[in-house]
C-alpha atoms as a PDB file:
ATOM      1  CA  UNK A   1      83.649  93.163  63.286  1.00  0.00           C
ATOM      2  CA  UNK A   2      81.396  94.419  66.176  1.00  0.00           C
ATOM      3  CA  UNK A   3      77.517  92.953  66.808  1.00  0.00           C
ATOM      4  CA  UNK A   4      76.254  96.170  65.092  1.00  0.00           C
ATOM      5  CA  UNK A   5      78.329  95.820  61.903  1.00  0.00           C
ATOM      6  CA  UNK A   6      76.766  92.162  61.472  1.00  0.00           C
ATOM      7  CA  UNK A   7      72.670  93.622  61.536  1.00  0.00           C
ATOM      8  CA  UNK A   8      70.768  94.630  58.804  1.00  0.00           C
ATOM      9  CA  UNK A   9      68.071  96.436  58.981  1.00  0.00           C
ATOM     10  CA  UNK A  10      69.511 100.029  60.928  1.00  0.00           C
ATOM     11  CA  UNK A  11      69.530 102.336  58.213  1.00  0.00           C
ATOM     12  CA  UNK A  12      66.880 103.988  58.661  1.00  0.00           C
ATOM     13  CA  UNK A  13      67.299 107.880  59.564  1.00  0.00           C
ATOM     14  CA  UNK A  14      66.952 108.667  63.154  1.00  0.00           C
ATOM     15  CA  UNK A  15      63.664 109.997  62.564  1.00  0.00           C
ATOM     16  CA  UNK A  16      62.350 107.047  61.331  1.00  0.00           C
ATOM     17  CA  UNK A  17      63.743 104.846  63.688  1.00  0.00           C
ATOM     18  CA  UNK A  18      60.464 104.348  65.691  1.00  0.00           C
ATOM     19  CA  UNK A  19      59.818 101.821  68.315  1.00  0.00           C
ATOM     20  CA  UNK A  20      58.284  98.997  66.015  1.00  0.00           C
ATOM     21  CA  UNK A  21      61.207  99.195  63.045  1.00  0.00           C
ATOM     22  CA  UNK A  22      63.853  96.689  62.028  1.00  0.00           C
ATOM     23  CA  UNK A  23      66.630  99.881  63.475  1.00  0.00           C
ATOM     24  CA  UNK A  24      64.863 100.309  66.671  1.00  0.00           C
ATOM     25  CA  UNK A  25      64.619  96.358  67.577  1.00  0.00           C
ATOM     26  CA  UNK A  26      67.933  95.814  66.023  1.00  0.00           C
ATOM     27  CA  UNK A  27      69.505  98.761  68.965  1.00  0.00           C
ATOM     28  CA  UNK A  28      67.818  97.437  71.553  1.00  0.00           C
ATOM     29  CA  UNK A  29      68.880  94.033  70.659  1.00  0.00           C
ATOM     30  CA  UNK A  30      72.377  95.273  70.969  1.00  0.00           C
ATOM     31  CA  UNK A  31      72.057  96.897  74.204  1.00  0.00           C
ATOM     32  CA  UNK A  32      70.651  93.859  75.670  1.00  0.00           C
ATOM     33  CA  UNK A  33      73.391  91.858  74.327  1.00  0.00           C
ATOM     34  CA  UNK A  34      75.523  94.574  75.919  1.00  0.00           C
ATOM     35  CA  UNK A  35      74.463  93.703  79.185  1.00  0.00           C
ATOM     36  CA  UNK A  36      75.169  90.128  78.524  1.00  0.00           C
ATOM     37  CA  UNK A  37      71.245  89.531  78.342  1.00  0.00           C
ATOM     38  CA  UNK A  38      71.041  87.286  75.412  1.00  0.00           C
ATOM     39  CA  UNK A  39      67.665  86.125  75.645  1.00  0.00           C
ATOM     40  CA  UNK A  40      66.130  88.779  75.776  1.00  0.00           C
ATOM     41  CA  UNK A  41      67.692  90.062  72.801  1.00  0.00           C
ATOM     42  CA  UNK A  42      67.069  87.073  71.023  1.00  0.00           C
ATOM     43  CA  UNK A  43      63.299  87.850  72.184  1.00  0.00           C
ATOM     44  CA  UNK A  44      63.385  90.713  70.496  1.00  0.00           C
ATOM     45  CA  UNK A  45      63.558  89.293  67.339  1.00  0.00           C
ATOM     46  CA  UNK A  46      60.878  86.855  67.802  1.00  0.00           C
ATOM     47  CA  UNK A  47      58.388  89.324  68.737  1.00  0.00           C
ATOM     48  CA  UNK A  48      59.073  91.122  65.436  1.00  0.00           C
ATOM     49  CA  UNK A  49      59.043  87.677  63.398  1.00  0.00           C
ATOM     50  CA  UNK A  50      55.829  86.612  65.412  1.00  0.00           C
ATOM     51  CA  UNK A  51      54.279  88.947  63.018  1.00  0.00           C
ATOM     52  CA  UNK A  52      56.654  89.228  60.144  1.00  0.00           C
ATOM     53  CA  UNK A  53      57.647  85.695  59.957  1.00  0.00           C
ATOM     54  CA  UNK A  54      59.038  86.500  56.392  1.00  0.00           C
ATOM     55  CA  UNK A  55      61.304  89.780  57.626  1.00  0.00           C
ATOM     56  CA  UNK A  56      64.458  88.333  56.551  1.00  0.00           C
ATOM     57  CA  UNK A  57      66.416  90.927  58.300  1.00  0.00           C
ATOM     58  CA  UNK A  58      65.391  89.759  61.819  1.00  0.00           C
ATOM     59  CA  UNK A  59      66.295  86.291  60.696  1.00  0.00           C
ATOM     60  CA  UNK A  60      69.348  87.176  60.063  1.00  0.00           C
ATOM     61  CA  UNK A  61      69.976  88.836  62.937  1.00  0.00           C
ATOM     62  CA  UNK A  62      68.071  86.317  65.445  1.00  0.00           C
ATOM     63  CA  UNK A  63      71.084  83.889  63.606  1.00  0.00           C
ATOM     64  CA  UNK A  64      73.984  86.443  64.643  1.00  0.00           C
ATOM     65  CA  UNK A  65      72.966  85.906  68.357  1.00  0.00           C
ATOM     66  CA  UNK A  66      72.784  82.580  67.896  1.00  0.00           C
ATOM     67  CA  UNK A  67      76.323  82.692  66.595  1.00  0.00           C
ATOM     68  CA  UNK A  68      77.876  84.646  69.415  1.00  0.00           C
ATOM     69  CA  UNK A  69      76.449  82.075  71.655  1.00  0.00           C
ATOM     70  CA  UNK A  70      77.724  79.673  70.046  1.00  0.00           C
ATOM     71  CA  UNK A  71      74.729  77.601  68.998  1.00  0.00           C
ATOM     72  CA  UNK A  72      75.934  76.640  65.782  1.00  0.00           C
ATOM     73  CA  UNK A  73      72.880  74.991  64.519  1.00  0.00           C
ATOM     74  CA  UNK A  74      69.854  77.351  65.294  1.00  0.00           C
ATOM     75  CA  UNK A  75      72.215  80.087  63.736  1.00  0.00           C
ATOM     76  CA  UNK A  76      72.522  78.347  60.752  1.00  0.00           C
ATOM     77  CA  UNK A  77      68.802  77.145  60.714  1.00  0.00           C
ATOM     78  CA  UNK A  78      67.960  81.074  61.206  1.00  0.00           C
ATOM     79  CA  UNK A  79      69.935  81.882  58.008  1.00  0.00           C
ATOM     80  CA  UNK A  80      68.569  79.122  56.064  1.00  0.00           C
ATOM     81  CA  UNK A  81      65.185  80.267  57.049  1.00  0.00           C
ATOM     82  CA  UNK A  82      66.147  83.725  55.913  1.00  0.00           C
ATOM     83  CA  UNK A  83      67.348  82.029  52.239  1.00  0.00           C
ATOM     84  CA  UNK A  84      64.240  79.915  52.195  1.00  0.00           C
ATOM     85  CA  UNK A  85      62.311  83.809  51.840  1.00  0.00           C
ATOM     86  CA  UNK A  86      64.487  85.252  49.992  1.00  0.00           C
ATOM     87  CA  UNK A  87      67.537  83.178  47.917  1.00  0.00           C
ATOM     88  CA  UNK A  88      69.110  86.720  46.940  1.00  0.00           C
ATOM     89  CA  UNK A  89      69.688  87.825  50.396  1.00  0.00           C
ATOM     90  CA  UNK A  90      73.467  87.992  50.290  1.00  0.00           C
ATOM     91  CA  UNK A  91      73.976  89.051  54.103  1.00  0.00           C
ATOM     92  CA  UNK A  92      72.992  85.695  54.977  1.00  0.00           C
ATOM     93  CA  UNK A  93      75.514  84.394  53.291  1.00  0.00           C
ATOM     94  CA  UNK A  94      77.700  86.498  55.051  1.00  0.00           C
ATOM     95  CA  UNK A  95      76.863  85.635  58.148  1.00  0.00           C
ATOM     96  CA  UNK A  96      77.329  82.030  57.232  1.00  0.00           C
ATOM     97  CA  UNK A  97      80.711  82.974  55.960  1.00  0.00           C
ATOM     98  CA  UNK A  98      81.612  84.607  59.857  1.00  0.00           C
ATOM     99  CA  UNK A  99      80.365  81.591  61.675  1.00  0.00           C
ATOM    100  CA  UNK A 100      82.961  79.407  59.388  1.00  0.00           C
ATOM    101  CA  UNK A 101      85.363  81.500  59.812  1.00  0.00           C
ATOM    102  CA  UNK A 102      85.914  81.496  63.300  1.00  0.00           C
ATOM    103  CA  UNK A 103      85.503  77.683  63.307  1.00  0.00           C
ATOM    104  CA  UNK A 104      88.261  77.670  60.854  1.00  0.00           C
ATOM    105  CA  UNK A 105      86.428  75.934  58.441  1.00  0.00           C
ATOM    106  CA  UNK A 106      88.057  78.667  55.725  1.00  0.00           C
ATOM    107  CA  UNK A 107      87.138  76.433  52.466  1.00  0.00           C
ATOM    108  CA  UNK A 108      83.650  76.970  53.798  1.00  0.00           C
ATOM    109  CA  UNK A 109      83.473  80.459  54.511  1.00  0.00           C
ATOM    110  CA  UNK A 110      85.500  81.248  51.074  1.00  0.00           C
ATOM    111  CA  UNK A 111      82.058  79.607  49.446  1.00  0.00           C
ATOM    112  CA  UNK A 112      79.659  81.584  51.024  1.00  0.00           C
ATOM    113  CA  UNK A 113      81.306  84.780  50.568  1.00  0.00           C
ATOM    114  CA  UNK A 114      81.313  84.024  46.930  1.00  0.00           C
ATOM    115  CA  UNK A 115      77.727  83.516  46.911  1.00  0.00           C
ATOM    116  CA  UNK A 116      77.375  86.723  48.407  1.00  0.00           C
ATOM    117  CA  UNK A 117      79.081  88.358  45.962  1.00  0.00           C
ATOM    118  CA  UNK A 118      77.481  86.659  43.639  1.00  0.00           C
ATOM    119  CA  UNK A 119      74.397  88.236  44.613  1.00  0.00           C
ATOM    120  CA  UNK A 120      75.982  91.876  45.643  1.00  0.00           C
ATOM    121  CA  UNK A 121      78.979  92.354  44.273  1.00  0.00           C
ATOM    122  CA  UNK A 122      79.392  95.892  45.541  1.00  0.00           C
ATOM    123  CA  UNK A 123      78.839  94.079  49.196  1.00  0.00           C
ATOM    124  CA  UNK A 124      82.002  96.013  51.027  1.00  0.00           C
ATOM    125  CA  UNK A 125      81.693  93.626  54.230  1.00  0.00           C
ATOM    126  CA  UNK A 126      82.016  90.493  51.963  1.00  0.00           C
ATOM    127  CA  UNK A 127      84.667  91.552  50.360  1.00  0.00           C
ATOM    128  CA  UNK A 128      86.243  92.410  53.534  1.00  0.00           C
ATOM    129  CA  UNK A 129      85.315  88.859  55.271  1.00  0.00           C
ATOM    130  CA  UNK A 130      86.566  87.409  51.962  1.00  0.00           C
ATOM    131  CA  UNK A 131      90.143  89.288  52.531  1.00  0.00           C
ATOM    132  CA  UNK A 132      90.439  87.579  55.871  1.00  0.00           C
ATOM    133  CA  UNK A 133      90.078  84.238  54.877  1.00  0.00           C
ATOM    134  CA  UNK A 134      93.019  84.806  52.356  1.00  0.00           C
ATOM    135  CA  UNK A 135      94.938  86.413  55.268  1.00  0.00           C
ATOM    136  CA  UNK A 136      94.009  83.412  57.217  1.00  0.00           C
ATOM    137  CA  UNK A 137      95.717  80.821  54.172  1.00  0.00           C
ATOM    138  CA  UNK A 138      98.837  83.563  53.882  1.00  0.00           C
ATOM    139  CA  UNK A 139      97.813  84.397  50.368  1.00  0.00           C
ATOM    140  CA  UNK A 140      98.018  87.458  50.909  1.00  0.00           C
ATOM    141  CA  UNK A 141      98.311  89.159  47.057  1.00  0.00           C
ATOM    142  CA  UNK A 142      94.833  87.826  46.781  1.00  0.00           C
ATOM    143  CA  UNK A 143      94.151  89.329  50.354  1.00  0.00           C
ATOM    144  CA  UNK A 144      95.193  92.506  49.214  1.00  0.00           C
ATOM    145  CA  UNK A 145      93.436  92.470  45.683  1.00  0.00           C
ATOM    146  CA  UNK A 146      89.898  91.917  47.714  1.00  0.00           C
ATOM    147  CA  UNK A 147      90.769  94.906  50.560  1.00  0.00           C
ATOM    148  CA  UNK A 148      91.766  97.416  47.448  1.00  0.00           C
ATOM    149  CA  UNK A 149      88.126  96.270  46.320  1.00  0.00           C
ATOM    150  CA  UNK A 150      86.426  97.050  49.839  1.00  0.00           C
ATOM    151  CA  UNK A 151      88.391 100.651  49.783  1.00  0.00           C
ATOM    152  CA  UNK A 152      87.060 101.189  46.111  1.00  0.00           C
ATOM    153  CA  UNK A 153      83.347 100.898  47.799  1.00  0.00           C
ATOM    154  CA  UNK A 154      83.911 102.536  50.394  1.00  0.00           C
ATOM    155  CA  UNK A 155      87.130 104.209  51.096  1.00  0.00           C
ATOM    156  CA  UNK A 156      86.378 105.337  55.034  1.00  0.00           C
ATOM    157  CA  UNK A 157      86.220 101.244  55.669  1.00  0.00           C
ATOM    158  CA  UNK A 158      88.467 101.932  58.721  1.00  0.00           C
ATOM    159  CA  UNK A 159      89.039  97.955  59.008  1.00  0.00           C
ATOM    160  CA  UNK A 160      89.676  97.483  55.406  1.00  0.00           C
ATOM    161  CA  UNK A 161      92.985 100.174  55.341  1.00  0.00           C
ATOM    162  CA  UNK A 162      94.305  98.536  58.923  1.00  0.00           C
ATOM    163  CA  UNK A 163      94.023  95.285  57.364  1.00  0.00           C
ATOM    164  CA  UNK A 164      95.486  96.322  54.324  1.00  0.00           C
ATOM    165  CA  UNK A 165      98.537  97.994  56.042  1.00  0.00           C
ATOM    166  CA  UNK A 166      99.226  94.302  57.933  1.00  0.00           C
ATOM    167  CA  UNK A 167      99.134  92.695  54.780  1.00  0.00           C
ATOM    168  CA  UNK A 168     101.457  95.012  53.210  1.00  0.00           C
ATOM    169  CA  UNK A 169     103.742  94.571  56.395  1.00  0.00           C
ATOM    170  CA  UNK A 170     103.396  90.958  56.184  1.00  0.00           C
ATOM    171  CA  UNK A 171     105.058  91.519  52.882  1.00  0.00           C
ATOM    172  CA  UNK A 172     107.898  93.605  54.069  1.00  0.00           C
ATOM    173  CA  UNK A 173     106.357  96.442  52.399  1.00  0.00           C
ATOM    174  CA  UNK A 174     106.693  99.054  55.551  1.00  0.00           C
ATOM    175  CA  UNK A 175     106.194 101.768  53.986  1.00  0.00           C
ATOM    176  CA  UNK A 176     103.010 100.910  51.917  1.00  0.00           C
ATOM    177  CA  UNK A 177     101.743  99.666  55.395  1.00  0.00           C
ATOM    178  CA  UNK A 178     102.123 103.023  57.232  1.00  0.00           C
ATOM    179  CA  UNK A 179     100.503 104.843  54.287  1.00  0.00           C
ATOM    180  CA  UNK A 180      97.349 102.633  54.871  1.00  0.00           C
ATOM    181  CA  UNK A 181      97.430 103.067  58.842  1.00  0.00           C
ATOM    182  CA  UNK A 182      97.817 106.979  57.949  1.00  0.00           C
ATOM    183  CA  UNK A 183      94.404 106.571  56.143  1.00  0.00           C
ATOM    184  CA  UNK A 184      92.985 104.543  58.873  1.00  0.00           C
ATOM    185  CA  UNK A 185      94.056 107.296  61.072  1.00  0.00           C
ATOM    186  CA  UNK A 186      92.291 109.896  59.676  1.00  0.00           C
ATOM    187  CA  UNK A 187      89.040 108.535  59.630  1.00  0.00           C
ATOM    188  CA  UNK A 188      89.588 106.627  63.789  1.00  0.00           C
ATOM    189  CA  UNK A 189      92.195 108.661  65.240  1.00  0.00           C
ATOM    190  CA  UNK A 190      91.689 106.875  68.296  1.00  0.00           C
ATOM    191  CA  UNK A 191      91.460 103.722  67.356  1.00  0.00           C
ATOM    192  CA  UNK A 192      94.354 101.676  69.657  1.00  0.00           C
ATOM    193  CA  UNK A 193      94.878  98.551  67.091  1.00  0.00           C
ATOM    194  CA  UNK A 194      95.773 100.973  64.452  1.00  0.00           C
ATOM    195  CA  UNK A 195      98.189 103.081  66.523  1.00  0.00           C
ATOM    196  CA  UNK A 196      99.996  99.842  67.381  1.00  0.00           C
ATOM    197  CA  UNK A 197     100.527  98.668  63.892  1.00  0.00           C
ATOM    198  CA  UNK A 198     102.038 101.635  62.712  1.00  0.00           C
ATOM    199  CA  UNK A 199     103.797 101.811  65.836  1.00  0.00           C
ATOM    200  CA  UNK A 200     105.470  97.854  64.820  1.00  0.00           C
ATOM    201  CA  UNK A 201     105.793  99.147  60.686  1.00  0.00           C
ATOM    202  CA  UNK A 202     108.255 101.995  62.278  1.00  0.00           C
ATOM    203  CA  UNK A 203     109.938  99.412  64.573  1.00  0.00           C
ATOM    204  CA  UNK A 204     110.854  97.066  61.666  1.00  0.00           C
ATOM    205  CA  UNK A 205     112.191 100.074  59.573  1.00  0.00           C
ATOM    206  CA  UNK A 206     114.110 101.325  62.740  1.00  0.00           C
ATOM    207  CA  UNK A 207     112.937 104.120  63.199  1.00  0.00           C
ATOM    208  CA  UNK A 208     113.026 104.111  67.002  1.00  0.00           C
ATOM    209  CA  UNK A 209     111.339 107.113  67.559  1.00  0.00           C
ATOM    210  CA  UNK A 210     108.744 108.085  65.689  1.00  0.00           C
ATOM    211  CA  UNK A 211     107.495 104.077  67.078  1.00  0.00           C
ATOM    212  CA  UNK A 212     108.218 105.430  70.527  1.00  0.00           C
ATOM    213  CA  UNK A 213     105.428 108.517  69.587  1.00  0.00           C
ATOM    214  CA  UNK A 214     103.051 105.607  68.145  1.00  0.00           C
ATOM    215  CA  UNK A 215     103.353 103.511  71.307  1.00  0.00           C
ATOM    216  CA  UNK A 216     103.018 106.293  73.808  1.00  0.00           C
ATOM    217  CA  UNK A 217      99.870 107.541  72.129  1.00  0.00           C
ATOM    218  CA  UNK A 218      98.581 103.343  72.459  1.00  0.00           C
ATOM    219  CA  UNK A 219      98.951 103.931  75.813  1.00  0.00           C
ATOM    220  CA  UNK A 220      97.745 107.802  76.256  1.00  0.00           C
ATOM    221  CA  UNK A 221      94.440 105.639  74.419  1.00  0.00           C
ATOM    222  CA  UNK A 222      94.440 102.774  76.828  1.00  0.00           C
ATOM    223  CA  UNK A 223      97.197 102.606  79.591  1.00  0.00           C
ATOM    224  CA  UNK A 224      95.928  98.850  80.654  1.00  0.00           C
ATOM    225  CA  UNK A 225      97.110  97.701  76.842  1.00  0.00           C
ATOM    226  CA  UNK A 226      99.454  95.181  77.910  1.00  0.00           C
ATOM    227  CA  UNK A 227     101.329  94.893  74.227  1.00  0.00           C
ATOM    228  CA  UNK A 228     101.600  98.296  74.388  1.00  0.00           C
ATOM    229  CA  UNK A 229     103.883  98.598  76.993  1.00  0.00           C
ATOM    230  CA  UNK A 230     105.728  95.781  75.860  1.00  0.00           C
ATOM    231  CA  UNK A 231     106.525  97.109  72.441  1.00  0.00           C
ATOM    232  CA  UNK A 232     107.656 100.599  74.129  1.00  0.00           C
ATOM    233  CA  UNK A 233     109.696  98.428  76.372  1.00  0.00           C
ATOM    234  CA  UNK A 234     111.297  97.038  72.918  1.00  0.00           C
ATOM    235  CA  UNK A 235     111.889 100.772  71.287  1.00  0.00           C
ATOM    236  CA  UNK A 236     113.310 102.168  74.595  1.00  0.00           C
ATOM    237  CA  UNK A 237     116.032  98.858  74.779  1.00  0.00           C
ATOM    238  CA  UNK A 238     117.385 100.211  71.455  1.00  0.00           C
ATOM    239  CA  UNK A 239     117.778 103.362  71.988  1.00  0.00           C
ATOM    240  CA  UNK A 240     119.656 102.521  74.674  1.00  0.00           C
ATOM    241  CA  UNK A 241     117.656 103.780  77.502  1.00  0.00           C
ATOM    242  CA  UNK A 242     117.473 100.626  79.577  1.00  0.00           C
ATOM    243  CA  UNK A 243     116.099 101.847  82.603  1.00  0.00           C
ATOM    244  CA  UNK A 244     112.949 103.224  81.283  1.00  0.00           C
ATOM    245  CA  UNK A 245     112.540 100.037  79.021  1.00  0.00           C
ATOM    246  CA  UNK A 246     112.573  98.407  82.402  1.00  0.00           C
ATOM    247  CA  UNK A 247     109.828 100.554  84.035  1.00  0.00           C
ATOM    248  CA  UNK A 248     108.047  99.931  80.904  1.00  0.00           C
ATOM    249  CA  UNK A 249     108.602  96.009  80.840  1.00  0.00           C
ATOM    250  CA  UNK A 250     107.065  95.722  84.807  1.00  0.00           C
ATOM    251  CA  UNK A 251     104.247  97.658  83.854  1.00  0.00           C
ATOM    252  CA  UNK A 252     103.242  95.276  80.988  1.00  0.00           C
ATOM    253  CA  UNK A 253     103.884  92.230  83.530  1.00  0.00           C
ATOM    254  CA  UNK A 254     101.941  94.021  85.932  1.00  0.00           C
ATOM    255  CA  UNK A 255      98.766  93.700  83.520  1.00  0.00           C
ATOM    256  CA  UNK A 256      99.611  90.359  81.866  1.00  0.00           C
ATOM    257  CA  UNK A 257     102.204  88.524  84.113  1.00  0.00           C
ATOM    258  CA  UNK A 258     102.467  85.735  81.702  1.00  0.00           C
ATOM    259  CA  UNK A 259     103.870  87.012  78.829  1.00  0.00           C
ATOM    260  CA  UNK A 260     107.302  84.885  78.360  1.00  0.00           C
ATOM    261  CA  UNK A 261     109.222  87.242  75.692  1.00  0.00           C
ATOM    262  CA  UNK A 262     108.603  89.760  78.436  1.00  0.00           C
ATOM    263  CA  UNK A 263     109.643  88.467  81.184  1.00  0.00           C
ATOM    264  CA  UNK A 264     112.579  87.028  79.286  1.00  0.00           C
ATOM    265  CA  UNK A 265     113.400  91.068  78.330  1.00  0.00           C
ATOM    266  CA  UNK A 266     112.951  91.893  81.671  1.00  0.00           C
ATOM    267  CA  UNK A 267     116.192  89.442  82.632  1.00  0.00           C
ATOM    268  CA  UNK A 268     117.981  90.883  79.942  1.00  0.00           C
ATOM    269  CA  UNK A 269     117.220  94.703  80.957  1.00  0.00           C
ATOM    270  CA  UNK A 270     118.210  93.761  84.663  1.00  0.00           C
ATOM    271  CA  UNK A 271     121.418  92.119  83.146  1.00  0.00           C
ATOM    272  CA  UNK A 272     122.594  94.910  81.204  1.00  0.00           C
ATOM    273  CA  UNK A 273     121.576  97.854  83.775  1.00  0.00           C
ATOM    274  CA  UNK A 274     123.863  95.577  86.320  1.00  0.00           C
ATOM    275  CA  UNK A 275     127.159  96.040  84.315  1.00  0.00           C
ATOM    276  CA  UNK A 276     126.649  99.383  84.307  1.00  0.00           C
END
């Protein structure tokens, strides 16, 4: 989930977005952060809190910064702060939840997103944070209960049906996994991730070349997507068309040169073009 899916406080229409509201400090916030300017984004917050000190949307977000820094503790003391004002602010908790997450502290982060849903249980984003961390411990029929949950909510939660569609695949359910990629599809048609999965569902079915169509449109999306090229090197091998799996193999080395399983295909592509 991107910095702007993690900030409350940008709802408000466009016409109401005026320099002094929670949206417009929020954006700028964002932009700065962009730019890699931290600080001042962090700054931005302050000057709202300087005289809101109880706007426990900017708290929040002041925390989120924090986070992708990586200064554990002043997030954390941001979205206690935030609690302290209001206990029912469940996006807090969320926020809590991401920061545990990615420390792999999953127990953790499985706690707070049940407080949030405590407190909203229509909360799409917790139940979508709350589907990871089941990912994350492979249990993935309760994975799939809470993204079937999310998509009840809000059924153009592009994340939710890609998610979904991996945890299907994880289950050897292919075609289940495609269906969920189609829906993810038609809402992000450009989205690269998505055109990858569905690319690697058609690869374990074997069907060659309708995963040859997913992987060149990857690469009509990004041509510098490494994987990508690898997994089109993979189709084109079994279909037999070694050369081009070979072109396709030096391009992905040329972006990420240390990708073993590629370099080892490469040997095997030079191998088998030789006895011919």
């Amino acid at each position: 989930m991107g910095i702007t899916g993690r900030l409350f406080g940008k709802g408000e229409p466009e016409d109401r977005a005026g320099p002094g509201t929670d949206t417009a400090v929020s954006r700028q916030a964002v932009s700065l952060a962009q730019q890699g300017r931290f600080c001042e984004a962090i700054a931005c917050f302050d000057r709202v809190l300087e005289r809101d000190p109880e706007n426990v949307k900017m708290w929040n977000n002041k925390g989120v910064f924090f986070d992708l820094l990586g200064r554990d503790e002043e997030a954390l003391a941001c979205w206690e702060k935030a609690l302290s004002i209001d206990p029912d602010f469940a996006p807090a908790w969320v926020s809590r939840g991401m920061l545990h997450r990615r420390r792999n502290r999953l127990d953790e982060a499985l706690v707070c997103y049940d407080r949030a849903l405590a407190l909203n249980p229509n909360s799409a984003v917790a139940w979508y944070n709350r589907s990871g961390i089941f990912t994350a411990m492979r249990r993935l029929d309760d994975a799939v209960a809470c993204y079937e949950r999310v998509l009840a909510i809000d059924p153009h939660f592009v994340a939710a049906w890609i998610d979904l569609g991996y945890a299907r695949f994880l289950q050897h359910r292919h075609e289940e996994a495609i269906t969920c990629y189609d829906r993810a599809i038609a809402d992000d048609p450009e989205n690269v991730r998505v055109w990858s999965l569905r690319g690697g569902a058609l690869y374990a079915l074997g069907e060659y070349r309708q995963a040859l169509a997913c992987f060149d449109r990857v690469l009509s999306l990004d041509p510098r997507y490494a994987a990508g090229w690898s997994m089109k090197c993979s189709v084109l091998y079994h279909l037999g068309m070694y050369r081009h799996a070979l072109a396709c193999a030096d391009k992905a080395l040329e972006i990420n040169p240390s990708c073993e399983l590629t370099v080892e295909v490469r040997k095997l592509l030079l191998s088998l073009i030789e006895k011919w």
